[in-house]
PDB file of N, CA and C in Angstrom:
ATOM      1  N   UNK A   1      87.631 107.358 106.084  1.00  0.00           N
ATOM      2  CA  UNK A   1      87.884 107.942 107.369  1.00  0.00           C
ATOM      3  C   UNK A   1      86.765 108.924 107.653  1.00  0.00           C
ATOM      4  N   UNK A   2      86.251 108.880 108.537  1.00  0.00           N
ATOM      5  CA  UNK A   2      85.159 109.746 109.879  1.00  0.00           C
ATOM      6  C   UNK A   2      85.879 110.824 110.639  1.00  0.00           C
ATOM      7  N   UNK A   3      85.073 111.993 110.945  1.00  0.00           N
ATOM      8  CA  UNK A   3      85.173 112.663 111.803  1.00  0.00           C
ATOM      9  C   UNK A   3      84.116 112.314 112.820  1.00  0.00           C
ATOM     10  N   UNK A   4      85.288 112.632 114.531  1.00  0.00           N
ATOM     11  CA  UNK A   4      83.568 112.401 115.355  1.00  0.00           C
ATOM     12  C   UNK A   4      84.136 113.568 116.575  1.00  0.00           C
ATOM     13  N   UNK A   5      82.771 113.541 117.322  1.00  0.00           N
ATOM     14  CA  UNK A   5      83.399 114.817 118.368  1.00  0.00           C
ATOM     15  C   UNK A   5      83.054 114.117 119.707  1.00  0.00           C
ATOM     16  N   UNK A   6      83.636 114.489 120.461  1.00  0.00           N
ATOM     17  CA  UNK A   6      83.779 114.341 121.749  1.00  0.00           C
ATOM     18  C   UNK A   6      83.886 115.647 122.648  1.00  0.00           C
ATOM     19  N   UNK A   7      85.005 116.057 122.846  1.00  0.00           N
ATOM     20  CA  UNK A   7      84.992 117.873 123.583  1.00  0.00           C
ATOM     21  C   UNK A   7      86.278 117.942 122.588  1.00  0.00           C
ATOM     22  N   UNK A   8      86.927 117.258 121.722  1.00  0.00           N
ATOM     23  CA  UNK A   8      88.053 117.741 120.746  1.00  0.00           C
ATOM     24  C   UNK A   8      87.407 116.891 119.711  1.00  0.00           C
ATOM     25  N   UNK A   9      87.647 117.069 118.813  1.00  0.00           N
ATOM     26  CA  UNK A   9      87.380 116.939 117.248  1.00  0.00           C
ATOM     27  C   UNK A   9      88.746 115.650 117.393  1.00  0.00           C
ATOM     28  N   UNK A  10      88.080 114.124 116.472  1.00  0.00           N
ATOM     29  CA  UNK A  10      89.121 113.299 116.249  1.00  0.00           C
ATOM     30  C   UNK A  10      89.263 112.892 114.915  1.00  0.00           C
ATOM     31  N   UNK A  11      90.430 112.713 114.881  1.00  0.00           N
ATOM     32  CA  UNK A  11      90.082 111.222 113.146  1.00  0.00           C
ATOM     33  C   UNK A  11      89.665 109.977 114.111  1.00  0.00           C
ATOM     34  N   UNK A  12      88.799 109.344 113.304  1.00  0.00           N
ATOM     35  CA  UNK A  12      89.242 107.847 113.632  1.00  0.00           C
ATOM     36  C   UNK A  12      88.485 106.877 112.269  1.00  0.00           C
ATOM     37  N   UNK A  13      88.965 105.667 112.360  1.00  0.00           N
ATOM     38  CA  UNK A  13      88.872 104.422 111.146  1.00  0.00           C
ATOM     39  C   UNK A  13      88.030 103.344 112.569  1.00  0.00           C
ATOM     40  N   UNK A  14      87.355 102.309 111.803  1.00  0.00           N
ATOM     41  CA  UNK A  14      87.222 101.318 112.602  1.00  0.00           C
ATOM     42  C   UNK A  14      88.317  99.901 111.641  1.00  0.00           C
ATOM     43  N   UNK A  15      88.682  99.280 112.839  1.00  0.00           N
ATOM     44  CA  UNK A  15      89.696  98.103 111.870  1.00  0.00           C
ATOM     45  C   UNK A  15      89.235  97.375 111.438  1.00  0.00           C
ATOM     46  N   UNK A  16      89.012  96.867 110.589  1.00  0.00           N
ATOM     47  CA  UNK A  16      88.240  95.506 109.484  1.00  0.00           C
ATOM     48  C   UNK A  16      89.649  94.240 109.789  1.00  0.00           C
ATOM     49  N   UNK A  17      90.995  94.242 110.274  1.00  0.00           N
ATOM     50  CA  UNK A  17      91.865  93.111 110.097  1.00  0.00           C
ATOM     51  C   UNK A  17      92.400  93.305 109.192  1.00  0.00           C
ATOM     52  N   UNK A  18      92.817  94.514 108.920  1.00  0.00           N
ATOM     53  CA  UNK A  18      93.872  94.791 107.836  1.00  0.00           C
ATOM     54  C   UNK A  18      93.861  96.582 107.454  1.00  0.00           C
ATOM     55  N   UNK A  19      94.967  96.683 106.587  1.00  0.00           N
ATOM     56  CA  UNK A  19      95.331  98.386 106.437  1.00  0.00           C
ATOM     57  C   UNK A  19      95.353  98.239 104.463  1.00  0.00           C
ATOM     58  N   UNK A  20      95.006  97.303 103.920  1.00  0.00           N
ATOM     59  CA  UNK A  20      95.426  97.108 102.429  1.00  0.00           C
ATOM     60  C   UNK A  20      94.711  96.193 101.794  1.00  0.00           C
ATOM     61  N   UNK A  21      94.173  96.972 100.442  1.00  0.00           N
ATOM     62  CA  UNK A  21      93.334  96.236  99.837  1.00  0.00           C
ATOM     63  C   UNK A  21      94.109  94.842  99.206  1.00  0.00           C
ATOM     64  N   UNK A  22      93.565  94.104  98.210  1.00  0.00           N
ATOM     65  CA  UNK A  22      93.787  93.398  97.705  1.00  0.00           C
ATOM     66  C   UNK A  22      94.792  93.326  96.633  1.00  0.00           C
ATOM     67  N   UNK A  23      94.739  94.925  96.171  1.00  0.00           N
ATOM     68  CA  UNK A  23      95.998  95.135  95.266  1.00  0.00           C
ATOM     69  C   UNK A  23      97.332  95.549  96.351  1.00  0.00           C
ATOM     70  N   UNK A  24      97.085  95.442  97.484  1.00  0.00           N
ATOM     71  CA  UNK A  24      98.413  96.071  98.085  1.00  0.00           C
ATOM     72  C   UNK A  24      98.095  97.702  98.438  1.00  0.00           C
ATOM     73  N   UNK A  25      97.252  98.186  98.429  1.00  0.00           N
ATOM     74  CA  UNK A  25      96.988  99.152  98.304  1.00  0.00           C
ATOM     75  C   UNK A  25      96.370  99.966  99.857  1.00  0.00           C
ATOM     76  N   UNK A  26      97.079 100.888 100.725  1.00  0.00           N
ATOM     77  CA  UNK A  26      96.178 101.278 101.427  1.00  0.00           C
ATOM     78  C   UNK A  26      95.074 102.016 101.465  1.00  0.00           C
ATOM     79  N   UNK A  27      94.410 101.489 102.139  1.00  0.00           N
ATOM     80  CA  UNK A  27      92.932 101.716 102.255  1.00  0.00           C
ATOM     81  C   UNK A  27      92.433 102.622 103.933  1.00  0.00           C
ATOM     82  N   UNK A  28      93.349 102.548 104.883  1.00  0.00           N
ATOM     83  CA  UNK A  28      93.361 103.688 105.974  1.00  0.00           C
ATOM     84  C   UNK A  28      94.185 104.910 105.883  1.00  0.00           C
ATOM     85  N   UNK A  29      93.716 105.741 106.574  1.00  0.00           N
ATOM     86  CA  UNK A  29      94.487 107.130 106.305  1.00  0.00           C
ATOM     87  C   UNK A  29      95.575 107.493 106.351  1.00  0.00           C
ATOM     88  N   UNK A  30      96.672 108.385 106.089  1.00  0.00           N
ATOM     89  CA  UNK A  30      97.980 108.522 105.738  1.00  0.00           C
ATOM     90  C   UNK A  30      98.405 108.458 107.641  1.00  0.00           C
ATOM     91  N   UNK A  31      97.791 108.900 108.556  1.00  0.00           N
ATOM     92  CA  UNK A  31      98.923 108.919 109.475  1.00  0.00           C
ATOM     93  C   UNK A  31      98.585 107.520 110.023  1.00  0.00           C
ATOM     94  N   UNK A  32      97.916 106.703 109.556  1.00  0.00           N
ATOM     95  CA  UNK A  32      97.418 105.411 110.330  1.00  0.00           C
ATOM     96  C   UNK A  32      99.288 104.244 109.556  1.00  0.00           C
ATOM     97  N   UNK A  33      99.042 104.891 108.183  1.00  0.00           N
ATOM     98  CA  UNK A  33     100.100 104.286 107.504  1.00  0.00           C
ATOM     99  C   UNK A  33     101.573 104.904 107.929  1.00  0.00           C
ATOM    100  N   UNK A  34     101.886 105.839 108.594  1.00  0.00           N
ATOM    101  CA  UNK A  34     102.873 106.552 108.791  1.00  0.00           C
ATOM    102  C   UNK A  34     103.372 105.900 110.414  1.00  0.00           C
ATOM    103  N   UNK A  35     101.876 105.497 110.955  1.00  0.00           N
ATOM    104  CA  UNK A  35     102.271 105.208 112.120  1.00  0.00           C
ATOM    105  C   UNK A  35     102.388 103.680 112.139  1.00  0.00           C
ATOM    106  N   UNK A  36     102.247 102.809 111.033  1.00  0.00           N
ATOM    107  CA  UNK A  36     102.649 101.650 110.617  1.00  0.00           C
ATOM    108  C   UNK A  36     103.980 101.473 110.449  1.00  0.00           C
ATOM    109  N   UNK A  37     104.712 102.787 109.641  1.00  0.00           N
ATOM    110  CA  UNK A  37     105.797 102.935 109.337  1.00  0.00           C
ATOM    111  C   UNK A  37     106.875 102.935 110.379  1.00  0.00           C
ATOM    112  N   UNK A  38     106.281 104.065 111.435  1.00  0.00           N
ATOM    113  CA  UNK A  38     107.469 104.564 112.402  1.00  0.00           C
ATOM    114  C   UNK A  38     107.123 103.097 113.936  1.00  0.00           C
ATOM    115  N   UNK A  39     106.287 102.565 113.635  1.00  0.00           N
ATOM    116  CA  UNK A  39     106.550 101.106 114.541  1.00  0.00           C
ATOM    117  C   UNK A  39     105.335 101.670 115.977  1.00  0.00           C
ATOM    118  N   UNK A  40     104.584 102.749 115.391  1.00  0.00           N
ATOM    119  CA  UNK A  40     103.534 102.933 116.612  1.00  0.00           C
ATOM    120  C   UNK A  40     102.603 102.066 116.804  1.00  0.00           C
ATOM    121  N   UNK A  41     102.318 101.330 115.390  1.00  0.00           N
ATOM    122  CA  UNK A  41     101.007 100.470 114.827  1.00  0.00           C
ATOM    123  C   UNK A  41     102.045  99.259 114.136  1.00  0.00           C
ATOM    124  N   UNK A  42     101.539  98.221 114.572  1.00  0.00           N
ATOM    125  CA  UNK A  42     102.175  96.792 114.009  1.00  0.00           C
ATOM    126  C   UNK A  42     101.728  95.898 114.293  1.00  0.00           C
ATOM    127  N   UNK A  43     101.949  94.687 113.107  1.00  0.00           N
ATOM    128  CA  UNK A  43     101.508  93.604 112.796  1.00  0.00           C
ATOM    129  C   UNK A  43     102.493  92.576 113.622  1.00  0.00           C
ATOM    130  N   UNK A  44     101.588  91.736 114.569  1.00  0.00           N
ATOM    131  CA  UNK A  44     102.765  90.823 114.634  1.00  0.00           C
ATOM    132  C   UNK A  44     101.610  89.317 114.276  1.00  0.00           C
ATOM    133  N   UNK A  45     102.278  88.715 112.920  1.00  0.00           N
ATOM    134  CA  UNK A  45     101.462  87.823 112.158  1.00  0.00           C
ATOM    135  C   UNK A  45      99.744  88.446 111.730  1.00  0.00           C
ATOM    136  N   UNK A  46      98.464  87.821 112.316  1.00  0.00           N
ATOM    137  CA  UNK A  46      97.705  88.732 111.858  1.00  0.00           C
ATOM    138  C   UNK A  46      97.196  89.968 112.760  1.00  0.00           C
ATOM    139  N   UNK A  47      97.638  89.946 113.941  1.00  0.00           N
ATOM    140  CA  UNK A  47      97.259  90.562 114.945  1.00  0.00           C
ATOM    141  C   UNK A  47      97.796  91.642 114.564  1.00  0.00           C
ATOM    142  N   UNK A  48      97.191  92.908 115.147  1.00  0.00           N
ATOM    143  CA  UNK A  48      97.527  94.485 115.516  1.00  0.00           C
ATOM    144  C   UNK A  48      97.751  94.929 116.726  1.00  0.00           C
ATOM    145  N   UNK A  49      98.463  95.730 116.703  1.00  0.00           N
ATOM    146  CA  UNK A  49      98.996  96.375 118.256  1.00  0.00           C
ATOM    147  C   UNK A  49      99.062  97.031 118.215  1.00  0.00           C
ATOM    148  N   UNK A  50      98.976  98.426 119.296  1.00  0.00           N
ATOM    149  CA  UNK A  50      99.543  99.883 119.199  1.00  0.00           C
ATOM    150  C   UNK A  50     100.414 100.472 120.210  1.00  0.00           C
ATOM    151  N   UNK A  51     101.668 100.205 120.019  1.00  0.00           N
ATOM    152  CA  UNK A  51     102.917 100.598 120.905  1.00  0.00           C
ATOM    153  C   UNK A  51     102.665 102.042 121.589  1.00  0.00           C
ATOM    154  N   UNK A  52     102.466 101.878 122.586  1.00  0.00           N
ATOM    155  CA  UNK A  52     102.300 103.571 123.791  1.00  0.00           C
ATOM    156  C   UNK A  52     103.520 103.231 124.984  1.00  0.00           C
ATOM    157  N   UNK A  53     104.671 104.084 124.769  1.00  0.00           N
ATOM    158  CA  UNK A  53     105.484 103.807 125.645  1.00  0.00           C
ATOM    159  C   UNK A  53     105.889 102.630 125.545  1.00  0.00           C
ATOM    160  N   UNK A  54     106.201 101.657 126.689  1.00  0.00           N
ATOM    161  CA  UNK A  54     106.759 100.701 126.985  1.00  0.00           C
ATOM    162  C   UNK A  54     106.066  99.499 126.902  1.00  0.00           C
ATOM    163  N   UNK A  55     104.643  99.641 126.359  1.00  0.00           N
ATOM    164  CA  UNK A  55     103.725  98.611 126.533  1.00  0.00           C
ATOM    165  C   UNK A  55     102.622  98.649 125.239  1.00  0.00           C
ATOM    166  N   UNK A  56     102.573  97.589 125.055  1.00  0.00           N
ATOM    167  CA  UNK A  56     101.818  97.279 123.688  1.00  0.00           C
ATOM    168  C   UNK A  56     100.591  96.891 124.135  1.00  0.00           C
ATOM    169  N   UNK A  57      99.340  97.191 123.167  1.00  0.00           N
ATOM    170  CA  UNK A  57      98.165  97.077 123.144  1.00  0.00           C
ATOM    171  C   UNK A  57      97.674  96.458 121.945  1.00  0.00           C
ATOM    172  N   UNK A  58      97.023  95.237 122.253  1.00  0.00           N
ATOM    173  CA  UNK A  58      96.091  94.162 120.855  1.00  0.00           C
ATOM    174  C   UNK A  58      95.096  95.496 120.778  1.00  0.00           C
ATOM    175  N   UNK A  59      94.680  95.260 119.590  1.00  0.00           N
ATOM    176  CA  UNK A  59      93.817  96.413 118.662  1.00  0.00           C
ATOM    177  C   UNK A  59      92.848  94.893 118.005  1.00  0.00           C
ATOM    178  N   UNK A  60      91.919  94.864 118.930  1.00  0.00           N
ATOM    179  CA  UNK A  60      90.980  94.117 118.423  1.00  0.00           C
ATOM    180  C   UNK A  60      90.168  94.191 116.869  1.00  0.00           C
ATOM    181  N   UNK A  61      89.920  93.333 116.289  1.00  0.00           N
ATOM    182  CA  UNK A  61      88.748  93.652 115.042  1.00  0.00           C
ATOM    183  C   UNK A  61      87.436  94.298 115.697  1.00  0.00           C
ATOM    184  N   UNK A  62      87.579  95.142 114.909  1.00  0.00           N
ATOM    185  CA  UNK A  62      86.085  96.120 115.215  1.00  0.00           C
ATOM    186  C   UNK A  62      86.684  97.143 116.394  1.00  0.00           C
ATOM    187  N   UNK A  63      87.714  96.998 116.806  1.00  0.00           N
ATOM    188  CA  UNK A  63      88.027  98.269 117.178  1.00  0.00           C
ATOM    189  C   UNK A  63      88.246  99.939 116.136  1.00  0.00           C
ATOM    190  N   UNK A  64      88.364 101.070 116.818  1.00  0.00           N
ATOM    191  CA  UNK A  64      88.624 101.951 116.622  1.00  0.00           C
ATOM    192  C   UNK A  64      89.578 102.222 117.046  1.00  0.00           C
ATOM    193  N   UNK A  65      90.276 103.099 115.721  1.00  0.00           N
ATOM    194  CA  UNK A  65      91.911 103.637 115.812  1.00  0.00           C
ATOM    195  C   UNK A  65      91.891 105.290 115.615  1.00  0.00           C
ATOM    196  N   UNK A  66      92.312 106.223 116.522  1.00  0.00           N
ATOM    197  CA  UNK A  66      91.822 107.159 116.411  1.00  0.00           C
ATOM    198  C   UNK A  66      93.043 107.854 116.495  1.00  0.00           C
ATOM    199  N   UNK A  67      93.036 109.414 116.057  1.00  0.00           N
ATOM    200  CA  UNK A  67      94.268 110.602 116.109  1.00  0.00           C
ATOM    201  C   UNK A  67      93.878 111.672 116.680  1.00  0.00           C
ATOM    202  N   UNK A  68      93.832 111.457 117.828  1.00  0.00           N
ATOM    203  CA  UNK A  68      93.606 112.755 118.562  1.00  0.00           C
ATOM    204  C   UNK A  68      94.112 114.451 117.934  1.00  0.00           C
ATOM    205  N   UNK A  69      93.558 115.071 118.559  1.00  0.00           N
ATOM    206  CA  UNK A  69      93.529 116.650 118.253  1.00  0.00           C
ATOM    207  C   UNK A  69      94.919 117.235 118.783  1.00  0.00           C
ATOM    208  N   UNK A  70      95.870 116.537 119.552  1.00  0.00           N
ATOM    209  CA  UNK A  70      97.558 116.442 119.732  1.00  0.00           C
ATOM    210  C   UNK A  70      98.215 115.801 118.886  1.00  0.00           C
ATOM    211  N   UNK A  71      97.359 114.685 117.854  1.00  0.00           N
ATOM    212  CA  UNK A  71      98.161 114.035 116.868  1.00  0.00           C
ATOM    213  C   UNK A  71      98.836 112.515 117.245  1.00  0.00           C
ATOM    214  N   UNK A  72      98.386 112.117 118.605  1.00  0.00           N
ATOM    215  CA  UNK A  72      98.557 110.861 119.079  1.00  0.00           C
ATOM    216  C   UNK A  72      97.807 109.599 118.863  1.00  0.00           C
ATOM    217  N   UNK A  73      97.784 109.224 118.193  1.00  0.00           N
ATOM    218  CA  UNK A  73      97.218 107.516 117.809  1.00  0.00           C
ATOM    219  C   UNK A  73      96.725 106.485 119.549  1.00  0.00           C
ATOM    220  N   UNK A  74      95.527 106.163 119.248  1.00  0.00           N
ATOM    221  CA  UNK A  74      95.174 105.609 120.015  1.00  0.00           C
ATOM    222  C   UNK A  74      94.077 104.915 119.821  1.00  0.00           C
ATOM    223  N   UNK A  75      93.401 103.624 120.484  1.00  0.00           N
ATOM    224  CA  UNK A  75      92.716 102.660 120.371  1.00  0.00           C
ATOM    225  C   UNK A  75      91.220 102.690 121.376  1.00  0.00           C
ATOM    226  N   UNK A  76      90.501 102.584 120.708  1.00  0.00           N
ATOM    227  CA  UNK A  76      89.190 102.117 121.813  1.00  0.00           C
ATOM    228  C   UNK A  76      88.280 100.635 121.326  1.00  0.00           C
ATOM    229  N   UNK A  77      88.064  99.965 122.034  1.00  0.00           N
ATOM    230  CA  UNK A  77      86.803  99.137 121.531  1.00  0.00           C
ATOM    231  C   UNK A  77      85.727  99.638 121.175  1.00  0.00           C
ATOM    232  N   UNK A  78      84.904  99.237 120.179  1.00  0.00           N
ATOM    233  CA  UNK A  78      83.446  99.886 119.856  1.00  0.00           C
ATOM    234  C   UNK A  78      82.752 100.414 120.495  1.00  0.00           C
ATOM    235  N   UNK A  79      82.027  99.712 121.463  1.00  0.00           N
ATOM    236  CA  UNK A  79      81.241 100.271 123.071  1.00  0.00           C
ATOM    237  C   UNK A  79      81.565 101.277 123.218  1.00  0.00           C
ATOM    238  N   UNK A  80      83.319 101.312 123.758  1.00  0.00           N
ATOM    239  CA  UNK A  80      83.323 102.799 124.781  1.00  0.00           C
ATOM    240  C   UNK A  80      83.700 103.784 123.610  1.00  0.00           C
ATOM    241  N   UNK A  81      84.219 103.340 122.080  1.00  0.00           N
ATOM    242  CA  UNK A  81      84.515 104.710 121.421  1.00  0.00           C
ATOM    243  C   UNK A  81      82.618 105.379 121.009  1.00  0.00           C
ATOM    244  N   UNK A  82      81.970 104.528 120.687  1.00  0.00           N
ATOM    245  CA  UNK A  82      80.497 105.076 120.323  1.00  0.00           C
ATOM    246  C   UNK A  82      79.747 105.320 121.525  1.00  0.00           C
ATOM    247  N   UNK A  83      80.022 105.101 122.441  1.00  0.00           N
ATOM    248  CA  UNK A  83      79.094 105.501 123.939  1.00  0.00           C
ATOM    249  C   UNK A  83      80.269 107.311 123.990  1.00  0.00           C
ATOM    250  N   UNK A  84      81.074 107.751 124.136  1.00  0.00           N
ATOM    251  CA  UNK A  84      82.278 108.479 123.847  1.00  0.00           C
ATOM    252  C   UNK A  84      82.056 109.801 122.414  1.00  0.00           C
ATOM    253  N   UNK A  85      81.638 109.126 121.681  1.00  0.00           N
ATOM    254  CA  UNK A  85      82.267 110.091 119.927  1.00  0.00           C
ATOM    255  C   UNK A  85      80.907 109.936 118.836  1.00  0.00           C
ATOM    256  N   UNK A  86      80.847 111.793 119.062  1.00  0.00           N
ATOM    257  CA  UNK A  86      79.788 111.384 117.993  1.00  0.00           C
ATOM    258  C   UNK A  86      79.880 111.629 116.665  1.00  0.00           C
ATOM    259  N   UNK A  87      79.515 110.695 115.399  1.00  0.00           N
ATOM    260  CA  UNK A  87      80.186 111.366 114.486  1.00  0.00           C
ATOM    261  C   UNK A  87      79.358 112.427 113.927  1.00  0.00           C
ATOM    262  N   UNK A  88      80.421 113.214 113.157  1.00  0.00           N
ATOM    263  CA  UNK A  88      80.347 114.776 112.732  1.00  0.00           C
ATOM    264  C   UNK A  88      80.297 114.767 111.179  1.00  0.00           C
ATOM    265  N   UNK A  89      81.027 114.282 110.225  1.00  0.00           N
ATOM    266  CA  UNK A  89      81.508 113.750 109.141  1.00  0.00           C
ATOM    267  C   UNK A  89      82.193 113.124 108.395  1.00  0.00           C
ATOM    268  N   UNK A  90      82.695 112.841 107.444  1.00  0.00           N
ATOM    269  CA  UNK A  90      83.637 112.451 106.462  1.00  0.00           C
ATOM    270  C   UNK A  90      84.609 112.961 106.308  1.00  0.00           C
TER     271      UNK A  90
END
Protein backbone atom coordinates (compact mmCIF):
# COMPACT_ATOMS: atom_id res chain seq x y z
CA UNK A 1 0.00 0.00 0.00
CA UNK A 2 0.97 3.81 -1.22
CA UNK A 3 0.40 7.01 0.08
CA UNK A 4 -0.54 9.78 -2.51
CA UNK A 5 -1.73 13.44 -2.15
CA UNK A 6 -4.15 15.27 -3.77
CA UNK A 7 -5.47 18.39 -1.35
CA UNK A 8 -6.16 15.33 1.41
CA UNK A 9 -3.71 12.69 1.99
CA UNK A 10 -5.19 9.03 0.69
CA UNK A 11 -4.50 5.26 1.04
CA UNK A 12 -4.83 3.67 -2.08
CA UNK A 13 -3.74 -0.11 -3.69
CA UNK A 14 -3.97 -0.59 -7.46
CA UNK A 15 -6.10 -4.04 -8.17
CA UNK A 16 -4.07 -6.84 -9.80
CA UNK A 17 -7.73 -9.25 -9.89
CA UNK A 18 -7.59 -10.37 -6.62
CA UNK A 19 -7.15 -9.47 -2.62
CA UNK A 20 -5.08 -13.03 -1.76
CA UNK A 21 -2.08 -14.61 -2.37
CA UNK A 22 -1.73 -18.06 -3.27
CA UNK A 23 -1.62 -19.33 0.22
CA UNK A 24 -4.99 -17.67 0.95
CA UNK A 25 -3.40 -15.01 2.35
CA UNK A 26 -4.21 -11.24 2.11
CA UNK A 27 -2.11 -9.26 0.36
CA UNK A 28 -4.27 -5.63 0.40
CA UNK A 29 -4.64 -3.55 3.36
CA UNK A 30 -6.72 -4.24 6.47
CA UNK A 31 -9.61 -1.80 5.63
CA UNK A 32 -9.67 -2.99 1.90
CA UNK A 33 -10.28 -6.56 3.73
CA UNK A 34 -12.74 -5.18 6.29
CA UNK A 35 -14.54 -3.61 3.54
CA UNK A 36 -14.65 -7.08 1.80
CA UNK A 37 -16.06 -8.20 4.96
CA UNK A 38 -18.86 -5.66 5.70
CA UNK A 39 -20.14 -6.16 1.76
CA UNK A 40 -18.67 -2.53 0.59
CA UNK A 41 -16.15 -4.45 -1.76
CA UNK A 42 -17.31 -7.81 -3.47
CA UNK A 43 -16.71 -10.48 -5.61
CA UNK A 44 -19.35 -11.50 -7.78
CA UNK A 45 -17.47 -14.67 -9.57
CA UNK A 46 -14.19 -12.97 -10.77
CA UNK A 47 -15.33 -9.55 -11.01
CA UNK A 48 -15.08 -6.69 -8.26
CA UNK A 49 -17.48 -4.13 -7.30
CA UNK A 50 -17.75 -1.39 -4.86
CA UNK A 51 -21.24 -0.95 -3.30
CA UNK A 52 -21.89 3.14 -2.72
CA UNK A 53 -25.42 3.43 -1.67
CA UNK A 54 -27.84 1.86 -3.84
CA UNK A 55 -25.65 1.24 -6.77
CA UNK A 56 -22.74 -0.87 -7.51
CA UNK A 57 -19.62 -0.10 -9.35
CA UNK A 58 -17.24 -2.82 -11.58
CA UNK A 59 -13.71 -2.02 -10.18
CA UNK A 60 -11.83 -2.70 -13.25
CA UNK A 61 -8.17 -4.49 -13.30
CA UNK A 62 -5.71 -1.83 -12.98
CA UNK A 63 -7.96 0.21 -11.25
CA UNK A 64 -7.34 2.04 -8.00
CA UNK A 65 -9.05 1.45 -4.69
CA UNK A 66 -8.63 4.19 -2.43
CA UNK A 67 -9.64 5.38 1.51
CA UNK A 68 -10.16 8.67 1.66
CA UNK A 69 -9.13 11.03 4.59
CA UNK A 70 -13.18 10.49 5.92
CA UNK A 71 -12.41 6.78 5.74
CA UNK A 72 -14.69 6.05 2.67
CA UNK A 73 -13.57 3.48 0.08
CA UNK A 74 -13.70 4.42 -3.35
CA UNK A 75 -12.61 3.59 -6.96
CA UNK A 76 -10.86 5.43 -9.84
CA UNK A 77 -9.44 4.13 -13.15
CA UNK A 78 -5.69 4.67 -13.65
CA UNK A 79 -5.83 7.84 -15.94
CA UNK A 80 -7.95 9.92 -13.74
CA UNK A 81 -6.47 8.50 -10.25
CA UNK A 82 -2.63 9.40 -11.63
CA UNK A 83 -3.63 12.60 -13.64
CA UNK A 84 -5.43 13.37 -9.74
CA UNK A 85 -2.75 11.80 -6.87
CA UNK A 86 0.60 12.21 -6.39
CA UNK A 87 2.39 9.70 -4.67
CA UNK A 88 4.01 10.70 -1.34
CA UNK A 89 5.05 7.21 0.09
CA UNK A 90 4.75 3.82 1.44
Amino acid sequence: MAKYRNRKIIEAFQFDGDFMNSNGEYYVPEWAVRGLKRGILYFDGPELYLKQGNVSRHIHYGDYIIRDHRGIIDSFGRETFEKWYEKIGE
